[in-house]
PDB file of N, CA and C in Angstrom:
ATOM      1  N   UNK A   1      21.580  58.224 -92.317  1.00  0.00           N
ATOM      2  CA  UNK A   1      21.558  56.788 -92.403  1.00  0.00           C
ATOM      3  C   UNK A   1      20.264  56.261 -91.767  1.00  0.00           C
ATOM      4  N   UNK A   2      19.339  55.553 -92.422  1.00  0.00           N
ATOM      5  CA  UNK A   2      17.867  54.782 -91.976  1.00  0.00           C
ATOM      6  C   UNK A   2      18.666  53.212 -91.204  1.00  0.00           C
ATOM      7  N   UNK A   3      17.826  53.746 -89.907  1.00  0.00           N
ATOM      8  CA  UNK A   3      17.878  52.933 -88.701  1.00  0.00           C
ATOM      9  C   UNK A   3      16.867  51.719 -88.856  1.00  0.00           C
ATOM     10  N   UNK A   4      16.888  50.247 -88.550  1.00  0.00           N
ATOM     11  CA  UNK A   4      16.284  49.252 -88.770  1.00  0.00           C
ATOM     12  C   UNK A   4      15.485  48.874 -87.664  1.00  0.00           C
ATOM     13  N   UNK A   5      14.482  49.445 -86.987  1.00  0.00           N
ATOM     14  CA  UNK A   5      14.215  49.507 -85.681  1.00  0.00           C
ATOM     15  C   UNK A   5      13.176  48.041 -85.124  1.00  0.00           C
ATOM     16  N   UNK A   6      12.983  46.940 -86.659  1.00  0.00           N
ATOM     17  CA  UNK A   6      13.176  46.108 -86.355  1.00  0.00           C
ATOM     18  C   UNK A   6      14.129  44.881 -86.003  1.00  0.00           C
ATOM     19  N   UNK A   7      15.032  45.631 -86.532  1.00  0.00           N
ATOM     20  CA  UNK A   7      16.994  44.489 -86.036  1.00  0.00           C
ATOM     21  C   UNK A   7      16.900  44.306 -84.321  1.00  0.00           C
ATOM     22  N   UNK A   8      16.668  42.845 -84.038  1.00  0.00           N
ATOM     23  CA  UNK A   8      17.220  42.912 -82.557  1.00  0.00           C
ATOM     24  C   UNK A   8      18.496  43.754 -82.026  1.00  0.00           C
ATOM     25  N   UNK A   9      18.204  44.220 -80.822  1.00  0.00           N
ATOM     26  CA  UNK A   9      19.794  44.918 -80.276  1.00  0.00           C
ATOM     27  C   UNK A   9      20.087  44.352 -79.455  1.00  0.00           C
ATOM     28  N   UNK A  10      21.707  44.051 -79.124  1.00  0.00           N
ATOM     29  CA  UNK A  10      22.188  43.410 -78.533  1.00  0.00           C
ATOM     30  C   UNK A  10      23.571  44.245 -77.947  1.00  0.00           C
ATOM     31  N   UNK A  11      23.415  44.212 -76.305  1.00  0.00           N
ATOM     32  CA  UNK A  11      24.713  44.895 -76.424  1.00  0.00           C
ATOM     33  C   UNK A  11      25.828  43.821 -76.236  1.00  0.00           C
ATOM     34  N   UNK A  12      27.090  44.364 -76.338  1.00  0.00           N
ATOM     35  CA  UNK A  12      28.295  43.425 -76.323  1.00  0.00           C
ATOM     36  C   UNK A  12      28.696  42.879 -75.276  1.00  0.00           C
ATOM     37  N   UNK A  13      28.540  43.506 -73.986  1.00  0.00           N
ATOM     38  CA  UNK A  13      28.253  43.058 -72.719  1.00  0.00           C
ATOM     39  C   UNK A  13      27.073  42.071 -72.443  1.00  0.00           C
ATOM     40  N   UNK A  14      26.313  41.892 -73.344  1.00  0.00           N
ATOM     41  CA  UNK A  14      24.880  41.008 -73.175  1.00  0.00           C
ATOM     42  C   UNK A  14      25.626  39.679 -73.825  1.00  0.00           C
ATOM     43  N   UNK A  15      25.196  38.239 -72.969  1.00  0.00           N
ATOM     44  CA  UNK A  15      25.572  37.292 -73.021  1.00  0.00           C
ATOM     45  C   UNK A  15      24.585  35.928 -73.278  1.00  0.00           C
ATOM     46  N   UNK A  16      24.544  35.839 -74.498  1.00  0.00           N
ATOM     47  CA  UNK A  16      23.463  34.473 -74.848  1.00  0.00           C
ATOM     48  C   UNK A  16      23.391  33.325 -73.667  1.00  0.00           C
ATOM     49  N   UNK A  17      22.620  32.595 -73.204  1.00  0.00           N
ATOM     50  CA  UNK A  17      22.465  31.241 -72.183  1.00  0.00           C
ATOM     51  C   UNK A  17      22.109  30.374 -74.103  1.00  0.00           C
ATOM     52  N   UNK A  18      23.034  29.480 -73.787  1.00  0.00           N
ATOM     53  CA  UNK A  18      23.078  28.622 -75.105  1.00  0.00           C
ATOM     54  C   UNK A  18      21.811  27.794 -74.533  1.00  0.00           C
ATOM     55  N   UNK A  19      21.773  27.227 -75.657  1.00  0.00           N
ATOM     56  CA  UNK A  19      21.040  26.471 -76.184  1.00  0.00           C
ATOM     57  C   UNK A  19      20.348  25.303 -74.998  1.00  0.00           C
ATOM     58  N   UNK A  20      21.686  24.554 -74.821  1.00  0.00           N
ATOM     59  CA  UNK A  20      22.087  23.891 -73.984  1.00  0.00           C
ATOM     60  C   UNK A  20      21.343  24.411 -72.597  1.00  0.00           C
ATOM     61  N   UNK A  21      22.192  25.302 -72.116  1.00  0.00           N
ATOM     62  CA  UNK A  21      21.380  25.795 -70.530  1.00  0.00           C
ATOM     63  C   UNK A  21      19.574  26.182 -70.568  1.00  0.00           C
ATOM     64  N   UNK A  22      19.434  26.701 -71.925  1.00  0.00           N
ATOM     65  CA  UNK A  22      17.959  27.211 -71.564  1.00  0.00           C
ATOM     66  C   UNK A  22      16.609  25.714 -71.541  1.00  0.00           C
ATOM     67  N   UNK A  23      17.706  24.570 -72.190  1.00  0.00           N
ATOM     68  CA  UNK A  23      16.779  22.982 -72.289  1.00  0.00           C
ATOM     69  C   UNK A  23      16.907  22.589 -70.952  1.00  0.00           C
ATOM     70  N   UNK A  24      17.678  22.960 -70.147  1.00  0.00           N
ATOM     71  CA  UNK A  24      17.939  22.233 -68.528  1.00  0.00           C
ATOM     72  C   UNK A  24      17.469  22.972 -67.511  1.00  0.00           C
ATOM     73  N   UNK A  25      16.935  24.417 -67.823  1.00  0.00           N
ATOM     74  CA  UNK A  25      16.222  25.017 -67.402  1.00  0.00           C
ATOM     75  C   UNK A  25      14.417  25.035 -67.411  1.00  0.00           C
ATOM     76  N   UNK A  26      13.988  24.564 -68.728  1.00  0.00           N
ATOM     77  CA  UNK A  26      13.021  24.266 -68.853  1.00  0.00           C
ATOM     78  C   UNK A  26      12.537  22.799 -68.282  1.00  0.00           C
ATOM     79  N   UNK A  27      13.711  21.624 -68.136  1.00  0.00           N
ATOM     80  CA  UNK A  27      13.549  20.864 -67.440  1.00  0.00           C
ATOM     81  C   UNK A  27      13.674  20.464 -66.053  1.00  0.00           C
ATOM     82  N   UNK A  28      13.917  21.440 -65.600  1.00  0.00           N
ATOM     83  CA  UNK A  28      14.234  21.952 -63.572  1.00  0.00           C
ATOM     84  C   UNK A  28      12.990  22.089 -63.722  1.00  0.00           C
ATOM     85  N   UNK A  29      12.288  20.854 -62.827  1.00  0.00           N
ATOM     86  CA  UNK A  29      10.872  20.518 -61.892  1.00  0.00           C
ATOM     87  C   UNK A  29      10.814  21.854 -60.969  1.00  0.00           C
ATOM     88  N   UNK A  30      11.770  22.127 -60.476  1.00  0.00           N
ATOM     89  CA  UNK A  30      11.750  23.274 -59.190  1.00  0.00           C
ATOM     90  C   UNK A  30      12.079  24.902 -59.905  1.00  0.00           C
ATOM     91  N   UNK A  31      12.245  25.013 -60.928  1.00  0.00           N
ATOM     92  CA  UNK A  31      12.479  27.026 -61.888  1.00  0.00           C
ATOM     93  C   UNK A  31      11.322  26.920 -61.084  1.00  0.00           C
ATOM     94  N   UNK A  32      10.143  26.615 -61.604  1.00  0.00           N
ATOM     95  CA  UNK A  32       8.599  27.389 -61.258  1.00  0.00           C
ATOM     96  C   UNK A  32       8.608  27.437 -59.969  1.00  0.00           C
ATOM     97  N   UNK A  33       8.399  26.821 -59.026  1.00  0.00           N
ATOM     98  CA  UNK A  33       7.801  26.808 -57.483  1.00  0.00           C
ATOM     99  C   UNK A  33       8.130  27.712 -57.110  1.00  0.00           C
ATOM    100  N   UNK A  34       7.036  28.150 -56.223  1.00  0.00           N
ATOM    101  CA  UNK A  34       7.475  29.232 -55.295  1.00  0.00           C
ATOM    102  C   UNK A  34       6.890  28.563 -53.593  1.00  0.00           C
ATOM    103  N   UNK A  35       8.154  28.559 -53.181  1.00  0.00           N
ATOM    104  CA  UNK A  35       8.447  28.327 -51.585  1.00  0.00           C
ATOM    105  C   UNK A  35       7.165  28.884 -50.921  1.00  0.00           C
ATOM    106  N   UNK A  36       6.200  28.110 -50.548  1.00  0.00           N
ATOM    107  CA  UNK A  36       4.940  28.685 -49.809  1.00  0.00           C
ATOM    108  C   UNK A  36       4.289  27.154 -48.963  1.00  0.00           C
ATOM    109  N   UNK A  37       4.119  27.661 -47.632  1.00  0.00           N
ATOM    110  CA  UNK A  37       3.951  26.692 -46.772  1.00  0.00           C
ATOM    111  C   UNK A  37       1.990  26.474 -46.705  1.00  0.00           C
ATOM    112  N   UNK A  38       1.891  25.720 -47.611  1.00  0.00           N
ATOM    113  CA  UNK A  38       0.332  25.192 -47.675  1.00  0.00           C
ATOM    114  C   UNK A  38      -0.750  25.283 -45.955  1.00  0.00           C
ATOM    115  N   UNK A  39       0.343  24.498 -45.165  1.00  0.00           N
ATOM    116  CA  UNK A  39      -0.609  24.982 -43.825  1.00  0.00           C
ATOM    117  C   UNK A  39      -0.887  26.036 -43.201  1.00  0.00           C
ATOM    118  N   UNK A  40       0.299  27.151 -43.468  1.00  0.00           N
ATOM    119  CA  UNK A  40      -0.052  28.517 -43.054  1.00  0.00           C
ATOM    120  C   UNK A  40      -0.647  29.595 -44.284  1.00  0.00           C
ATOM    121  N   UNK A  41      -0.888  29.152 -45.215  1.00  0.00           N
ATOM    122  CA  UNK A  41      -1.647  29.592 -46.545  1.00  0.00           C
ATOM    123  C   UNK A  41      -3.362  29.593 -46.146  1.00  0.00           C
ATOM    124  N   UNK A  42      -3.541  27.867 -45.607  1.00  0.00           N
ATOM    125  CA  UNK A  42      -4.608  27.746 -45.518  1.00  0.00           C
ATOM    126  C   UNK A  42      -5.387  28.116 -43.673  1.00  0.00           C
ATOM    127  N   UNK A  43      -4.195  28.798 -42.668  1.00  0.00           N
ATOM    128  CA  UNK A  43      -4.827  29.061 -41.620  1.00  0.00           C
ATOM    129  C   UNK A  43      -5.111  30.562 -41.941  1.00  0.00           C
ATOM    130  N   UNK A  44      -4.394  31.525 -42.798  1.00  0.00           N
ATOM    131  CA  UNK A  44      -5.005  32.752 -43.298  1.00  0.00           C
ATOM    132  C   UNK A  44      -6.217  32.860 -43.615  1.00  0.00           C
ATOM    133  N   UNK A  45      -6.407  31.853 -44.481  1.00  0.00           N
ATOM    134  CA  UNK A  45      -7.529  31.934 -45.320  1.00  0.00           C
ATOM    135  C   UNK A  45      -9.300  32.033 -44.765  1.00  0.00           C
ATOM    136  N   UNK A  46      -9.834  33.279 -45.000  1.00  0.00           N
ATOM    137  CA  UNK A  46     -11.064  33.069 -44.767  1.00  0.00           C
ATOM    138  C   UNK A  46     -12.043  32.932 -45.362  1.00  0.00           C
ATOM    139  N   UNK A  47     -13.080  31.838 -45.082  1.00  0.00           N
ATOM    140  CA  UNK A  47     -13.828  31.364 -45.681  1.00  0.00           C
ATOM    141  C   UNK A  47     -15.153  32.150 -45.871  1.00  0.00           C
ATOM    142  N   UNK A  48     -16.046  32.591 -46.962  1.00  0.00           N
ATOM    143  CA  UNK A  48     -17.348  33.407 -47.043  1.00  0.00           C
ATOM    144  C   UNK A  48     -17.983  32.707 -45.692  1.00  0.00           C
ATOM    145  N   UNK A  49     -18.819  33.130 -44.794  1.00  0.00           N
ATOM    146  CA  UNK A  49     -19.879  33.623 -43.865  1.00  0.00           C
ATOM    147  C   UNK A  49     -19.228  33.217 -43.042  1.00  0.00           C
ATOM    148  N   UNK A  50     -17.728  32.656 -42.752  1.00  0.00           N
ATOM    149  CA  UNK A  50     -17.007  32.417 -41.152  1.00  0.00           C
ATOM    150  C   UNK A  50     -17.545  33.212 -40.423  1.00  0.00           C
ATOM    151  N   UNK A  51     -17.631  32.678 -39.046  1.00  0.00           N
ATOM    152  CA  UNK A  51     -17.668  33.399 -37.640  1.00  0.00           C
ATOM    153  C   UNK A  51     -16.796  34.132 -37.703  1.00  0.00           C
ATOM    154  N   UNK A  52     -17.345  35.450 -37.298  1.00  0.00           N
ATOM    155  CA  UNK A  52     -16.032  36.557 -36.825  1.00  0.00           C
ATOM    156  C   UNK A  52     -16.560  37.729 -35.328  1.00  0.00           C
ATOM    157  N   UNK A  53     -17.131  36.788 -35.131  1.00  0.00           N
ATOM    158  CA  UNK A  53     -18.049  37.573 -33.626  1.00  0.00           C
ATOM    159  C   UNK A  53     -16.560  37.062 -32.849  1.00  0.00           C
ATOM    160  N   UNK A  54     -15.612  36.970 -32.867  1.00  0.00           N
ATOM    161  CA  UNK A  54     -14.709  36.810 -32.224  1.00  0.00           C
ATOM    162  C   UNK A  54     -13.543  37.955 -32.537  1.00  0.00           C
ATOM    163  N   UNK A  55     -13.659  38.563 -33.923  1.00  0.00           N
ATOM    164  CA  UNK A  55     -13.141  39.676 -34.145  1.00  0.00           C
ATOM    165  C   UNK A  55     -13.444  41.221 -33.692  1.00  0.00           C
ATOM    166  N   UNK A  56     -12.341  41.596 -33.504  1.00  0.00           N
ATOM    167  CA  UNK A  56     -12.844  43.347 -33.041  1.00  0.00           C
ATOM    168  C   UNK A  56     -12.567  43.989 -34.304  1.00  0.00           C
ATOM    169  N   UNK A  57     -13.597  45.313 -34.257  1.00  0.00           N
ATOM    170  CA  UNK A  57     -13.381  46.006 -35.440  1.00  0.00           C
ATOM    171  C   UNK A  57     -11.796  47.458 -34.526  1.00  0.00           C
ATOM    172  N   UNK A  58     -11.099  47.792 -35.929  1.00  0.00           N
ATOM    173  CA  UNK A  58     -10.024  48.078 -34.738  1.00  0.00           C
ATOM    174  C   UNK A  58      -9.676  49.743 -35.911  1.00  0.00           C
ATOM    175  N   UNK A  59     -10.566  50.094 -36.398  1.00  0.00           N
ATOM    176  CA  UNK A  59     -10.681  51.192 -37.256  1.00  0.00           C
ATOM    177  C   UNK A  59     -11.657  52.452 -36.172  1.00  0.00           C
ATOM    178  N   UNK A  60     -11.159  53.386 -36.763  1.00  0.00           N
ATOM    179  CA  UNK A  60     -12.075  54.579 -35.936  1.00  0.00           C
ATOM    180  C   UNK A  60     -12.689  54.943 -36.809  1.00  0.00           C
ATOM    181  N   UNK A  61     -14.195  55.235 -36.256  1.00  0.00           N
ATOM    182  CA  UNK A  61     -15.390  55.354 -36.765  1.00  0.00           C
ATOM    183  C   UNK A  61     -15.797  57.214 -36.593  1.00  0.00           C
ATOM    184  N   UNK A  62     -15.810  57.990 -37.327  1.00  0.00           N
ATOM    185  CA  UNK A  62     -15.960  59.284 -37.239  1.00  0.00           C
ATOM    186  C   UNK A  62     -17.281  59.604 -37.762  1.00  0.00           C
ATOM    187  N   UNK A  63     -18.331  60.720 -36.822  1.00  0.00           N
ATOM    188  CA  UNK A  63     -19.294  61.101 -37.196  1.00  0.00           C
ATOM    189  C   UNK A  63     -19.040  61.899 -38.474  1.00  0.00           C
ATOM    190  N   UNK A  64     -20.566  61.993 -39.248  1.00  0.00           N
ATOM    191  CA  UNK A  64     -20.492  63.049 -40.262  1.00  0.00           C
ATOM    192  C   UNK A  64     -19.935  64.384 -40.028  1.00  0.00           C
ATOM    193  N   UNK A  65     -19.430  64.831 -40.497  1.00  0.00           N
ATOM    194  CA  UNK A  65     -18.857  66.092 -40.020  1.00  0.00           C
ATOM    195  C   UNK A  65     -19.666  66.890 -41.005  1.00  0.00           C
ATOM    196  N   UNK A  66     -19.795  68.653 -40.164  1.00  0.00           N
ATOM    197  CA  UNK A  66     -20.185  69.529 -41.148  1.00  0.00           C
ATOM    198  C   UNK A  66     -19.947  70.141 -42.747  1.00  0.00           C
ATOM    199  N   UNK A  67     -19.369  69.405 -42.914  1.00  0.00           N
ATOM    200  CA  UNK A  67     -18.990  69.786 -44.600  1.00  0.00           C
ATOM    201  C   UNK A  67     -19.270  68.241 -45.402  1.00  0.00           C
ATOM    202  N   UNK A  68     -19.661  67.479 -44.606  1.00  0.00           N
ATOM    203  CA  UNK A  68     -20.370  66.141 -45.552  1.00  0.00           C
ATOM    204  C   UNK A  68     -21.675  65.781 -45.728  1.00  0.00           C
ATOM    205  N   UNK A  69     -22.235  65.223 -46.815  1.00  0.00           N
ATOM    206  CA  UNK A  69     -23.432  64.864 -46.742  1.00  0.00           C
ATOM    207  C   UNK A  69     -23.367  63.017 -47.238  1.00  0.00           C
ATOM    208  N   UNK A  70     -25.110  62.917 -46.439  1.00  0.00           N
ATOM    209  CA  UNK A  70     -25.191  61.583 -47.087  1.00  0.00           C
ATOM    210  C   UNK A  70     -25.810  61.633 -48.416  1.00  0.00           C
ATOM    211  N   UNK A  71     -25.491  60.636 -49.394  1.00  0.00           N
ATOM    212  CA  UNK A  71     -26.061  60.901 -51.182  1.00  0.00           C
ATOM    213  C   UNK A  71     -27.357  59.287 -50.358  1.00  0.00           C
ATOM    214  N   UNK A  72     -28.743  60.233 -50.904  1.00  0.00           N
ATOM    215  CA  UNK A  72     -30.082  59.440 -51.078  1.00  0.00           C
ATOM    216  C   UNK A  72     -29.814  58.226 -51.366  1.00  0.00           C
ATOM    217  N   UNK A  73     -28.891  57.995 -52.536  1.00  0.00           N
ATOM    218  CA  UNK A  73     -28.788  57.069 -53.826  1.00  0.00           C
ATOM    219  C   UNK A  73     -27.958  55.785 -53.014  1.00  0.00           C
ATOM    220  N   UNK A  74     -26.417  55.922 -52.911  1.00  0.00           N
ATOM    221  CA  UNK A  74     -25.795  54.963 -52.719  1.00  0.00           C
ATOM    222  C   UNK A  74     -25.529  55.188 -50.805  1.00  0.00           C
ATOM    223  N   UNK A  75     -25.811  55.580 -50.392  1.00  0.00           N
ATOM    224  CA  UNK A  75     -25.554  56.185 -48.487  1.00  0.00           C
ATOM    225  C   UNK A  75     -24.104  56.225 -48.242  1.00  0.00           C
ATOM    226  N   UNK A  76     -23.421  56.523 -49.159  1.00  0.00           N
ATOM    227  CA  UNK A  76     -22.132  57.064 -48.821  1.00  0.00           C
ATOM    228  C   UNK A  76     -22.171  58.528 -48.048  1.00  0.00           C
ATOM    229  N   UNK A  77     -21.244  58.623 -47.299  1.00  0.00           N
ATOM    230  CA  UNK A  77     -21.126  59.804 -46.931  1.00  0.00           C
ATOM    231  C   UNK A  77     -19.627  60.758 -47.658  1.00  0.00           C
ATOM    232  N   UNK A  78     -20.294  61.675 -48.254  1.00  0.00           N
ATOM    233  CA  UNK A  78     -19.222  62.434 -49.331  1.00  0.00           C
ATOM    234  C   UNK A  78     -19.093  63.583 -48.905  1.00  0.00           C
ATOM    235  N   UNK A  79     -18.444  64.890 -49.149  1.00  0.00           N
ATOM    236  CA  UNK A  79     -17.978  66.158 -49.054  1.00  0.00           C
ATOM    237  C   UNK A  79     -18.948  66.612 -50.164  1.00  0.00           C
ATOM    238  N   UNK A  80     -19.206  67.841 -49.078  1.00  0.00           N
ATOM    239  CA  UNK A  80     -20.517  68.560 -50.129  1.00  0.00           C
ATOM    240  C   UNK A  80     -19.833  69.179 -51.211  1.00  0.00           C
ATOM    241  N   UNK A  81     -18.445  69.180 -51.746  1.00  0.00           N
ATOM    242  CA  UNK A  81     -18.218  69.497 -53.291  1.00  0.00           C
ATOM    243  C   UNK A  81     -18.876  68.041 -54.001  1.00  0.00           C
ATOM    244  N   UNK A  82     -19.278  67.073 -53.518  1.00  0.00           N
ATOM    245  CA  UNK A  82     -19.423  66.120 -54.438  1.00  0.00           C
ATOM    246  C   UNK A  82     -21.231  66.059 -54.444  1.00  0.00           C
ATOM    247  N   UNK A  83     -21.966  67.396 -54.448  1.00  0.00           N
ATOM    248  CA  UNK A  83     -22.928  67.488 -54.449  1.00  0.00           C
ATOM    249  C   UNK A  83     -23.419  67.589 -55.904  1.00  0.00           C
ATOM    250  N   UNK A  84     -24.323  66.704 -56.665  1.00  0.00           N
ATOM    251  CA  UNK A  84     -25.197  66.947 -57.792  1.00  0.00           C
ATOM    252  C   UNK A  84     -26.200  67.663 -58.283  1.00  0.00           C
ATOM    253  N   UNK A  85     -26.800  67.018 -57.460  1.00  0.00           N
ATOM    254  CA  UNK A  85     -28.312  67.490 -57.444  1.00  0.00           C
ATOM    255  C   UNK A  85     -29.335  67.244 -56.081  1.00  0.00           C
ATOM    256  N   UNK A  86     -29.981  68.269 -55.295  1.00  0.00           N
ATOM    257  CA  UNK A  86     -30.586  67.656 -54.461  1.00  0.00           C
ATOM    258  C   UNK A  86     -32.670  67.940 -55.230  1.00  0.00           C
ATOM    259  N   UNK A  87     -33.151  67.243 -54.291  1.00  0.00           N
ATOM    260  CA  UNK A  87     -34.468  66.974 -54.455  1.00  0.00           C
ATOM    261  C   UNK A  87     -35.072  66.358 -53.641  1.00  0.00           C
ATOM    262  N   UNK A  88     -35.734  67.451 -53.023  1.00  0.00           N
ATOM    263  CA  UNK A  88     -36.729  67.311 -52.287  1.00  0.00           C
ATOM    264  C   UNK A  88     -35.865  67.305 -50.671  1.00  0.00           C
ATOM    265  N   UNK A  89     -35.115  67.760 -50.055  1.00  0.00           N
ATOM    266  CA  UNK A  89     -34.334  67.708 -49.204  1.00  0.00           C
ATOM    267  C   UNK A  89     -33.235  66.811 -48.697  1.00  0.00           C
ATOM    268  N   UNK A  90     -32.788  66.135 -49.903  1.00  0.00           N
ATOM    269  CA  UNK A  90     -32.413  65.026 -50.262  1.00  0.00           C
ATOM    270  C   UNK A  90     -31.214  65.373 -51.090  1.00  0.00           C
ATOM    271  N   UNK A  91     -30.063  64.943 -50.812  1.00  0.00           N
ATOM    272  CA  UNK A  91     -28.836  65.016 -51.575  1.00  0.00           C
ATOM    273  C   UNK A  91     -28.669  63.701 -52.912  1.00  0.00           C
ATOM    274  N   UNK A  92     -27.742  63.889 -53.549  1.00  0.00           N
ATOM    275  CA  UNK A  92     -27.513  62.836 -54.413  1.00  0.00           C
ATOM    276  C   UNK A  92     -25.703  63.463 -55.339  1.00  0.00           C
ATOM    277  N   UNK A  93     -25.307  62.582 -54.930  1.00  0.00           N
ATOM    278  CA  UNK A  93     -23.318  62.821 -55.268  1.00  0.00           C
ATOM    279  C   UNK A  93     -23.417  62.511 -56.978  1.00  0.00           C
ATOM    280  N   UNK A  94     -22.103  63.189 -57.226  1.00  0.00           N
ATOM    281  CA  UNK A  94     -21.801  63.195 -59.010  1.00  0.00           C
ATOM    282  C   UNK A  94     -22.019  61.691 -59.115  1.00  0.00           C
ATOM    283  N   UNK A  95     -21.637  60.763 -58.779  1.00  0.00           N
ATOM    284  CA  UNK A  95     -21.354  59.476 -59.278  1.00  0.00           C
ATOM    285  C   UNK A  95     -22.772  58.634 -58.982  1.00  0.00           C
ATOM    286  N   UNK A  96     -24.251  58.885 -58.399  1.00  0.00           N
ATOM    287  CA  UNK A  96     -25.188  58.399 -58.869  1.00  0.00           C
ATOM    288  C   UNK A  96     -26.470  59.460 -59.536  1.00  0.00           C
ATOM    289  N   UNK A  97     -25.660  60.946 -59.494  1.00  0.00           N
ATOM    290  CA  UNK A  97     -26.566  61.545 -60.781  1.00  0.00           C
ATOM    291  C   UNK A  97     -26.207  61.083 -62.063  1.00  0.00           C
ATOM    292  N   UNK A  98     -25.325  60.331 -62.342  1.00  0.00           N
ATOM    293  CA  UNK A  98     -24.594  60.858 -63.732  1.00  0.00           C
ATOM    294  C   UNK A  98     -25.392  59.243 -64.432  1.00  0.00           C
TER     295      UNK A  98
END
């Protein structure tokens, strides 16, 4: 028997919102909003070149270790499997030889 796999499916347990409810829904001012307090939205918020000489940096900072190099190209520091090509005593990683 050929299946119509464009026929909507519906199971019998699945229950239409008439007509009726989905017009009083579209007219509820408040469906959309989402509960968010504008003054503490905007004390998060930081602005491009704010002062932050008042901030600590609070990440640990680890030397190069022996199995990394710096790439010439972008000064990332990568794991020497991510070595390309060097030149001239000079490293350079897959992602600015390519």
């Amino acid at each position: 028997m050929a299946t119509d796999y464009d026929a909507p499916r519906k199971a019998e347990d699945e229950q239409e919102d008439s007509l009726e409810e989905l017009k009083n829904r579209r007219n509820d001012k408040n469906s959309g909003k989402v509960d968010e307090d504008e003054v503490e939205a905007a004390e998060t918020f930081e602005l491009p070149g704010a002062d932050l000489s008042h901030e600590e940096l609070t990440v640990r900072v680890l030397p190069r270790q022996a199995d990394e190099f710096t790439c010439a190209s972008c000064f990332l520091v990568k794991h020497r499997s991510q070595i390309a090509q060097e030149k001239g005593g000079e490293y350079y990683c897959v992602d600015c030889a390519a």
